[in-house]
Structures are given as structure tokens and as C-alpha cells.
N, C-alpha and C. Protein backbone atom coordinates (compact mmCIF):
# COMPACT_ATOMS: atom_id res chain seq x y z
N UNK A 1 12.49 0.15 19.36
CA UNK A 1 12.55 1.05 18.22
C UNK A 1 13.34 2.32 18.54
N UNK A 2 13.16 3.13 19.94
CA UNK A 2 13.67 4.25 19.99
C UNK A 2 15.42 3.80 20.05
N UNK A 3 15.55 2.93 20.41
CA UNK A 3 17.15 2.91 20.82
C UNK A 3 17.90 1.91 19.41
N UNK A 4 17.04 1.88 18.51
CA UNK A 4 17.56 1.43 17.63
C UNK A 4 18.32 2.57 16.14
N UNK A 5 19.36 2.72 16.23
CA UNK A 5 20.19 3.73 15.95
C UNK A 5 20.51 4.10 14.41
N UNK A 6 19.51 2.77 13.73
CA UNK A 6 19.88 3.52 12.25
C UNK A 6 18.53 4.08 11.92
N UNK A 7 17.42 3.31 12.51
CA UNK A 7 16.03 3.76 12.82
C UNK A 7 15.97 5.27 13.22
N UNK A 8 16.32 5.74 14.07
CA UNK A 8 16.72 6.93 14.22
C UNK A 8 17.27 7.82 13.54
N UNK A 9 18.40 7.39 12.72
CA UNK A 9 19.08 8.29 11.70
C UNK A 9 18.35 8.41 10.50
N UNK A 10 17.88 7.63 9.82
CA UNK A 10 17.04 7.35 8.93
C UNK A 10 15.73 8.53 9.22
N UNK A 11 15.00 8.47 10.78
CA UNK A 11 13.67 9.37 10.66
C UNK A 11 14.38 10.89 10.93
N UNK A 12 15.66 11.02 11.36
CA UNK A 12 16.13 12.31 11.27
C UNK A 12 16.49 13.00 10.08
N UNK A 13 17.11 11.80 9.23
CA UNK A 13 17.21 12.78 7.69
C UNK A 13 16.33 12.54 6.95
N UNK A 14 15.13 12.18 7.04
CA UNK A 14 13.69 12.05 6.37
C UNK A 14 12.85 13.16 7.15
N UNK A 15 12.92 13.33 8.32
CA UNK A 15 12.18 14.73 8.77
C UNK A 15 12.98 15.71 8.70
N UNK A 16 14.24 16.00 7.78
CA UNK A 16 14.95 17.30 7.47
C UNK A 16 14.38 17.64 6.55
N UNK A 17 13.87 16.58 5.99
CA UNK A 17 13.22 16.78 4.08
C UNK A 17 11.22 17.63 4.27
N UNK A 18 11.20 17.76 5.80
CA UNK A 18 9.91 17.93 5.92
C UNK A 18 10.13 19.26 6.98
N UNK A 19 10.71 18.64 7.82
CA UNK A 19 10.43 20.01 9.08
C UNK A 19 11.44 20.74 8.87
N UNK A 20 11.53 21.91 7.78
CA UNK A 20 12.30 23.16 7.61
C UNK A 20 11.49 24.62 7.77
N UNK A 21 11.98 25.58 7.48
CA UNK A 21 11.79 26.79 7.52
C UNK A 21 10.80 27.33 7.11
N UNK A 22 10.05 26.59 5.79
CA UNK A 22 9.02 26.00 4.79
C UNK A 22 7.77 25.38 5.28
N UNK A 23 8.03 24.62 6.43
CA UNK A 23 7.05 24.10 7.15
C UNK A 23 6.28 24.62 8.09
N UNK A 24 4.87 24.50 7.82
CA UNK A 24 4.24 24.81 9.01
C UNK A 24 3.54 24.09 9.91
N UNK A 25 4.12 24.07 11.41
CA UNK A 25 3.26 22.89 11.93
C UNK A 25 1.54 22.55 12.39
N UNK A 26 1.19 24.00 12.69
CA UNK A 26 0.38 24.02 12.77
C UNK A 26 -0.59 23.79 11.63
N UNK A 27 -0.65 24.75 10.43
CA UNK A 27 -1.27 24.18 9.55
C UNK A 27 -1.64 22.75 8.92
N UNK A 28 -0.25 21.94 9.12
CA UNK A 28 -0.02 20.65 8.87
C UNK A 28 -0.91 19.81 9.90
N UNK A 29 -1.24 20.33 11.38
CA UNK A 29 -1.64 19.69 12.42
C UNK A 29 -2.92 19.54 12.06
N UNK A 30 -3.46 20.95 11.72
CA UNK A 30 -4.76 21.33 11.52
C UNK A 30 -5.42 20.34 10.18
N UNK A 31 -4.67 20.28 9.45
CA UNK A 31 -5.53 19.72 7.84
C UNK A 31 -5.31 18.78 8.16
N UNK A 32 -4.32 17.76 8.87
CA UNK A 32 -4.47 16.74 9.14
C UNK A 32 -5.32 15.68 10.05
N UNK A 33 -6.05 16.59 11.09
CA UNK A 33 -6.81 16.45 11.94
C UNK A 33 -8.29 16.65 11.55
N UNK A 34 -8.11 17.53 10.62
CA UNK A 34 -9.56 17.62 9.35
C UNK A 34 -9.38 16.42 8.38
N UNK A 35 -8.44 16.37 7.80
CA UNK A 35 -8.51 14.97 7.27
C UNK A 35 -8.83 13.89 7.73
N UNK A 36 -8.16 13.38 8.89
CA UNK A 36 -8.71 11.72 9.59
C UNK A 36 -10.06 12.19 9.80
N UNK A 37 -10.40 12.97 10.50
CA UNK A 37 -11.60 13.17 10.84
C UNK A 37 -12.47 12.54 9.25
N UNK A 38 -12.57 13.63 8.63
CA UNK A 38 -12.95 12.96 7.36
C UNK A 38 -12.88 11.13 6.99
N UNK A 39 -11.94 11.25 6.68
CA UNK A 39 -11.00 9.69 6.76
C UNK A 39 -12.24 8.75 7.61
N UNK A 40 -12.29 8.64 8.92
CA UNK A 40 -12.57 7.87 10.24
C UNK A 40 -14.21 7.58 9.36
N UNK A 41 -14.71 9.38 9.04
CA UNK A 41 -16.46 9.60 8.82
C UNK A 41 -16.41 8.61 7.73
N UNK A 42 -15.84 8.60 6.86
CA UNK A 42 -15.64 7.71 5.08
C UNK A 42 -15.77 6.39 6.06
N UNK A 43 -14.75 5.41 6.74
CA UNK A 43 -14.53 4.48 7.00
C UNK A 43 -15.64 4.18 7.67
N UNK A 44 -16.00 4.84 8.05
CA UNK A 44 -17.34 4.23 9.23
C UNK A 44 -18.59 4.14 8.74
N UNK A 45 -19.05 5.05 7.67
CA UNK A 45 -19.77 4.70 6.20
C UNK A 45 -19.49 3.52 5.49
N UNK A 46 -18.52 3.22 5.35
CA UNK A 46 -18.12 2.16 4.25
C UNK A 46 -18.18 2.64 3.09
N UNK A 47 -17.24 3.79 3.10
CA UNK A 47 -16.94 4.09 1.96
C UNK A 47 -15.60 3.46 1.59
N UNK A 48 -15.18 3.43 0.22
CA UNK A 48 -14.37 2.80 0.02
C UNK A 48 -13.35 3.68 -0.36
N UNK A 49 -11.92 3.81 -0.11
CA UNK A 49 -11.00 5.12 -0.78
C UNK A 49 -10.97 5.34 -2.35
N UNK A 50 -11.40 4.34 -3.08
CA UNK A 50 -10.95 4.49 -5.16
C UNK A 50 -12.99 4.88 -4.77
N UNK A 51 -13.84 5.43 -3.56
CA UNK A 51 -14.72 6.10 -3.89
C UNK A 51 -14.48 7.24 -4.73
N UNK A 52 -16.08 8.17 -5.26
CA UNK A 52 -15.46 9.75 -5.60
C UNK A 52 -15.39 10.32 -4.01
N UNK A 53 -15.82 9.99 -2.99
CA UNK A 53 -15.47 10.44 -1.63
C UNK A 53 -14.25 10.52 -1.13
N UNK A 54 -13.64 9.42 -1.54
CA UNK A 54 -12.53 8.59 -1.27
C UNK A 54 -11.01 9.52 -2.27
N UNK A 55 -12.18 9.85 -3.55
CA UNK A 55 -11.11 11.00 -4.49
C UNK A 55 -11.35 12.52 -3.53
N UNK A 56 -12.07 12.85 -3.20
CA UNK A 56 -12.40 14.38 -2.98
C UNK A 56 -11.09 14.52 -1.49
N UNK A 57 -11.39 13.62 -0.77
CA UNK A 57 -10.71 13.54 0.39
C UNK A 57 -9.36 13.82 0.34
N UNK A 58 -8.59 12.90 -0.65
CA UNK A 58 -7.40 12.78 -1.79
C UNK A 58 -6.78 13.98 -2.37
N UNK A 59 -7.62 14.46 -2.96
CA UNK A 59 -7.66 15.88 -3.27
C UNK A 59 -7.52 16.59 -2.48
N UNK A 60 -8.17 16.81 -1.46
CA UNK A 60 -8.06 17.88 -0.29
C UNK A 60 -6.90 17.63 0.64
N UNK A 61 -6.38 16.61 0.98
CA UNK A 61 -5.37 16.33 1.41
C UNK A 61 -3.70 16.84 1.01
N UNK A 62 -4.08 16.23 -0.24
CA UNK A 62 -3.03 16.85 -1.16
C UNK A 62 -2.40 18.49 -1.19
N UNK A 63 -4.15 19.28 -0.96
CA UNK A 63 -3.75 20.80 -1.23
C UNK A 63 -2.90 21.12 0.01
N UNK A 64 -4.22 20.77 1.17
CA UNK A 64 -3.79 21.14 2.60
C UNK A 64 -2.47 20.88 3.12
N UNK A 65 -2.12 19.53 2.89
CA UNK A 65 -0.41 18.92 2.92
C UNK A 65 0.22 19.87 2.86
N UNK A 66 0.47 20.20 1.24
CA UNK A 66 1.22 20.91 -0.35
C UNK A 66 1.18 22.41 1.35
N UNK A 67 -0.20 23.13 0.72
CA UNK A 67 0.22 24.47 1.87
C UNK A 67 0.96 24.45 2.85
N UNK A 68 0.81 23.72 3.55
CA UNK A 68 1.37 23.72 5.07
C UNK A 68 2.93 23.62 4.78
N UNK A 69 3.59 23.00 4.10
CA UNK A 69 4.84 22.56 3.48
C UNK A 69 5.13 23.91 2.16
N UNK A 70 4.17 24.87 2.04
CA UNK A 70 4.91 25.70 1.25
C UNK A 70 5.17 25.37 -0.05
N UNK A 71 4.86 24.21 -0.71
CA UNK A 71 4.69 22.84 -1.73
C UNK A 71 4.09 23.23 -2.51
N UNK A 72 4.08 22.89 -4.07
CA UNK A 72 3.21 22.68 -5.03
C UNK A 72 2.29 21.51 -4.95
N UNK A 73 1.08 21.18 -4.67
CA UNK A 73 -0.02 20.19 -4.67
C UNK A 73 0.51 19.45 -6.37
N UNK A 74 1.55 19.09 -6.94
CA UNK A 74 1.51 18.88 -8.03
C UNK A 74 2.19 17.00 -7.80
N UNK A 75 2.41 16.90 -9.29
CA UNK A 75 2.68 15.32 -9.43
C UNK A 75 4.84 14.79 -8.52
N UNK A 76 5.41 15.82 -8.01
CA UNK A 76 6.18 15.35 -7.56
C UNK A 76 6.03 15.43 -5.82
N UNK A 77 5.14 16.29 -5.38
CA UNK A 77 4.57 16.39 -4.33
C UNK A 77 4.07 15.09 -4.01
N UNK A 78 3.45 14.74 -4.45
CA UNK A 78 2.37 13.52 -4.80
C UNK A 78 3.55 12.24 -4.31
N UNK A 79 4.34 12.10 -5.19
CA UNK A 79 5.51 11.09 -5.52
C UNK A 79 6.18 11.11 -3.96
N UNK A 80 6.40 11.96 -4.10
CA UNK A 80 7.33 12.41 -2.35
C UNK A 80 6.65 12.12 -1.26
N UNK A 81 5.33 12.51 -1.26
CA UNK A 81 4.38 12.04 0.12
C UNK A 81 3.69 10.63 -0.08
N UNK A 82 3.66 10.12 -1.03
CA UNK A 82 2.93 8.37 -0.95
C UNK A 82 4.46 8.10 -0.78
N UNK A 83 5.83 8.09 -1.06
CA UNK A 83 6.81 7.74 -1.02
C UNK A 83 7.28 7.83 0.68
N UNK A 84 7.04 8.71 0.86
CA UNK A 84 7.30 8.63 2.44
C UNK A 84 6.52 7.34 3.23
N UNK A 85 5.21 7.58 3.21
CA UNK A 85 3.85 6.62 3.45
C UNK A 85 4.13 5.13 3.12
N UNK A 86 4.68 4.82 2.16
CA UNK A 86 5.32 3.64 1.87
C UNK A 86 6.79 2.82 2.65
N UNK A 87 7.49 3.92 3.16
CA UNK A 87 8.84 4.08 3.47
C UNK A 87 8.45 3.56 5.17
N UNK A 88 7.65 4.40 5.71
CA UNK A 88 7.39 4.45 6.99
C UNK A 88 6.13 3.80 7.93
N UNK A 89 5.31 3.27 7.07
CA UNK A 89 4.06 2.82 7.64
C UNK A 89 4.28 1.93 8.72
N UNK A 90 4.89 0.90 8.42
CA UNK A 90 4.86 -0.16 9.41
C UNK A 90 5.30 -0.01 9.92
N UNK A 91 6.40 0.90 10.41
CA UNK A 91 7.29 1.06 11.61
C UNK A 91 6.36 2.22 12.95
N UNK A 92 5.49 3.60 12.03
CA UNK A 92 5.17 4.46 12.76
C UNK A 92 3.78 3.74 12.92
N UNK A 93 3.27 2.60 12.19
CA UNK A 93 2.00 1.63 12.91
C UNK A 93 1.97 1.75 14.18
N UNK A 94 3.27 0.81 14.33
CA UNK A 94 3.75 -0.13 15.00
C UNK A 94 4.06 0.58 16.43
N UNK A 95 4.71 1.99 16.33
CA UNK A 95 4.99 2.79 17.08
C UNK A 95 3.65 3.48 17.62
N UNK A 96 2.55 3.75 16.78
CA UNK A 96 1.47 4.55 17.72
C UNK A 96 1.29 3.15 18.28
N UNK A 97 0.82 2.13 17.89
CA UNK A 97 0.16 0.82 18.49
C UNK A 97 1.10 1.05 19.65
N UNK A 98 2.60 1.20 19.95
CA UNK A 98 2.91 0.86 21.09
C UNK A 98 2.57 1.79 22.05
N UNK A 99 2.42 2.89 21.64
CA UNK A 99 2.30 4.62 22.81
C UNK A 99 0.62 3.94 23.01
N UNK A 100 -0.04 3.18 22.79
CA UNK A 100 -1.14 3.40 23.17
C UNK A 100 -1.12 2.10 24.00
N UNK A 101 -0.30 1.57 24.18
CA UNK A 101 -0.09 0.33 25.11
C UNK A 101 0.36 0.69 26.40
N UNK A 102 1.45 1.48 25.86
CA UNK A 102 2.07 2.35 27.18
C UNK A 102 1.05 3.67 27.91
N UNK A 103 0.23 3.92 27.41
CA UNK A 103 -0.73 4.79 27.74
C UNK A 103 -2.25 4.06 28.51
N UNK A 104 -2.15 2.52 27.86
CA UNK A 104 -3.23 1.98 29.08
C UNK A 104 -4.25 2.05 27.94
N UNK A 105 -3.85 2.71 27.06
CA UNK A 105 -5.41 1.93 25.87
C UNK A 105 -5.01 1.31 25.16
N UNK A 106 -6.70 0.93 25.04
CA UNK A 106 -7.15 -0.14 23.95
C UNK A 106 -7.59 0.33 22.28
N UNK A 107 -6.74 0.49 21.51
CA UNK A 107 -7.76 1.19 20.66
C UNK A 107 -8.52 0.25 20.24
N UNK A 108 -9.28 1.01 19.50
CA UNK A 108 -10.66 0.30 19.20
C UNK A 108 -10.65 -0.05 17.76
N UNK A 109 -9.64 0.64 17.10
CA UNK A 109 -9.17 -0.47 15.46
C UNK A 109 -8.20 0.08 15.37
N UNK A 110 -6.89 -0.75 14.17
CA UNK A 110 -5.54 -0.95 14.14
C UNK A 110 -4.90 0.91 14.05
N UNK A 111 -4.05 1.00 14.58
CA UNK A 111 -3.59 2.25 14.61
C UNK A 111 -2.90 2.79 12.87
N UNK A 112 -2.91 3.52 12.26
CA UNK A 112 -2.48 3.61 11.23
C UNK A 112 -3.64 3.42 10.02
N UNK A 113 -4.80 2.96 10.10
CA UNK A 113 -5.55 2.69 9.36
C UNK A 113 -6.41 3.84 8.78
N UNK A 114 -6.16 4.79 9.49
CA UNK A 114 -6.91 6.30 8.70
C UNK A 114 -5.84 6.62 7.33
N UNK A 115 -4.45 6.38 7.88
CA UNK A 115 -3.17 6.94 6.74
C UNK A 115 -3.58 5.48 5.98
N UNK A 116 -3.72 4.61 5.72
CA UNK A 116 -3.75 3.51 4.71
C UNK A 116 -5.29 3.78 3.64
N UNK A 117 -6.16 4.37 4.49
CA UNK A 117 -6.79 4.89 3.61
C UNK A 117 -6.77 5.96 2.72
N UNK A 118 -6.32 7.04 3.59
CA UNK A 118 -6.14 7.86 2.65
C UNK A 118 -5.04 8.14 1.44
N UNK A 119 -4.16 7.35 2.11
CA UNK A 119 -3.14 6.73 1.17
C UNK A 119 -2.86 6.47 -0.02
N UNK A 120 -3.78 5.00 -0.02
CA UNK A 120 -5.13 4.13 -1.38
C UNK A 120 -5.57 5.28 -2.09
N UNK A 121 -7.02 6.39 -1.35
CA UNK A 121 -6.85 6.94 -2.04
C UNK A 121 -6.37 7.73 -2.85
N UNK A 122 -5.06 8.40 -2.49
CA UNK A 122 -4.52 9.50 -3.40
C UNK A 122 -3.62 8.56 -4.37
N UNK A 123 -3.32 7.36 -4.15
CA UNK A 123 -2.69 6.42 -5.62
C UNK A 123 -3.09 6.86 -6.71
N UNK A 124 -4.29 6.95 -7.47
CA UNK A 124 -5.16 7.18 -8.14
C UNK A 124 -4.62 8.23 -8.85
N UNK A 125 -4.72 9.16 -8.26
CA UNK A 125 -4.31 10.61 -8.40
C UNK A 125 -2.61 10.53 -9.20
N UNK A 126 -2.15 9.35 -9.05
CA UNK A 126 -0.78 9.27 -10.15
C UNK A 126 -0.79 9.14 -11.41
N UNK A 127 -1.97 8.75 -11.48
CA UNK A 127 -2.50 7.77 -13.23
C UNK A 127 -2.37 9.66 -13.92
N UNK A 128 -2.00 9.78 -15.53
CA UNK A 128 -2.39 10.44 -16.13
C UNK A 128 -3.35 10.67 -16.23
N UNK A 129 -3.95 11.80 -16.07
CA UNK A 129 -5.39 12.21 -16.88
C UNK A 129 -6.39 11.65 -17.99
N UNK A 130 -6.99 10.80 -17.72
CA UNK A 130 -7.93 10.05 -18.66
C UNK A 130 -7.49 8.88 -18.62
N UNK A 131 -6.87 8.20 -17.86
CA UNK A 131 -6.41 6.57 -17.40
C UNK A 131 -7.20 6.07 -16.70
């Protein structure tokens, strides 16, 4: 993957659209690390993401994202970040699955599966109001 050269160009002008002047990493680190956390607690419940848990999470994600990025939490925000998530999943799966191979662990369930949930849930969140 790393030496594959359009793969590369592709995550460089897709993280221009994210890591600017606008961005903050830390904040972004932080809500995101509150999120899975969340995320992991839902999954291990058996909660389901189209839960209202599954919405609240969705919601909060959305704001925290939106801030950190300087962003409106609104419906093109929305469009832009499941659009990314869609764009990139299986490749950055695929990629933690491998750093954790090369690191000598085992995880203990599929890598990427906190972002597929929370994912699911914020779909939802596209429907018009009263759909």
C-alpha cells in the first residue's frame, strides 16, 4: 500500500481537504478518542447504531468533528465526512489490520469496526426531518 503511488496521491489530496490551517489536531484526536470509546461501550452492550444511543453518539460526533475542523455540524458537513468514510474504509481497514501485524498484535476484533459503526449511525442523520 505505502509504495503504491496513486494510493498515495489520492490520500494526499484528500488530507489537503482536512489538514489545513482550520484544523485542529488535537481537538480532532481528543473527540475522537471520546467517541470510539463511546462507540467500543455501545458495541459491547449490543447496542445497535439506528439505536437512540446509536443517534446521540451520531450527534455528538458530528459536533465534535464539525469543531475541531472549524466546520458547520450541518447537512454538507455530514455529506463530506460519510463521503470520505465510504471513499476510504477498506483501504485504512486494511492498513491498521496491517500496523498491528507488524506490531506483533492480535487484535481482538476487526480493525475499523468502531468507524463502521459509527458511520451506520450518522446515515440516519441525512434523511429530512420527519422521514
Amino acid at each position: 500500500m505505502i509504495t503504491d503511488e496513486s494510493f498515495l496521491a489520492e490520500m494526499q489530496a484528500d488530507t489537503a481537504t482536512m489538514w489545513n490551517d482550520e484544523f485542529d489536531p488535537k481537538a480532532y484526536a481528543e473527540a475522537a478518542n471520546s467517541i470510539l470509546a463511546s462507540v467500543r461501550a455501545a458495541i459491547e452492550e449490543g447496542k445497535d447504531p439506528l439505536s437512540p444511543t446509536g443517534t446521540a453518539i451520531a450527534h455528538e460526533w458530528l459536533e465534535k468533528s464539525a469543531k475541531a475542523m472549524q466546520r458547520e455540524p450541518d447537512r454538507a458537513f455530514l455529506d463530506w465526512h460519510l463521503g470520505q468514510y465510504r471513499k476510504h474504509h477498506a483501504r485504512s481497514a486494511r492498513y491498521q489490520e496491517l500496523l498491528a501485524i507488524l506490531r506483533g498484535e492480535e487484535p481482538d476484533r476487526k480493525p475499523g469496526n468502531e468507524w463502521q459503526w459509527i458511520n451506520r449511525a450518522m446515515t440516519p442523520l441525512l434523511s429530512p426531518p420527519g422521514h
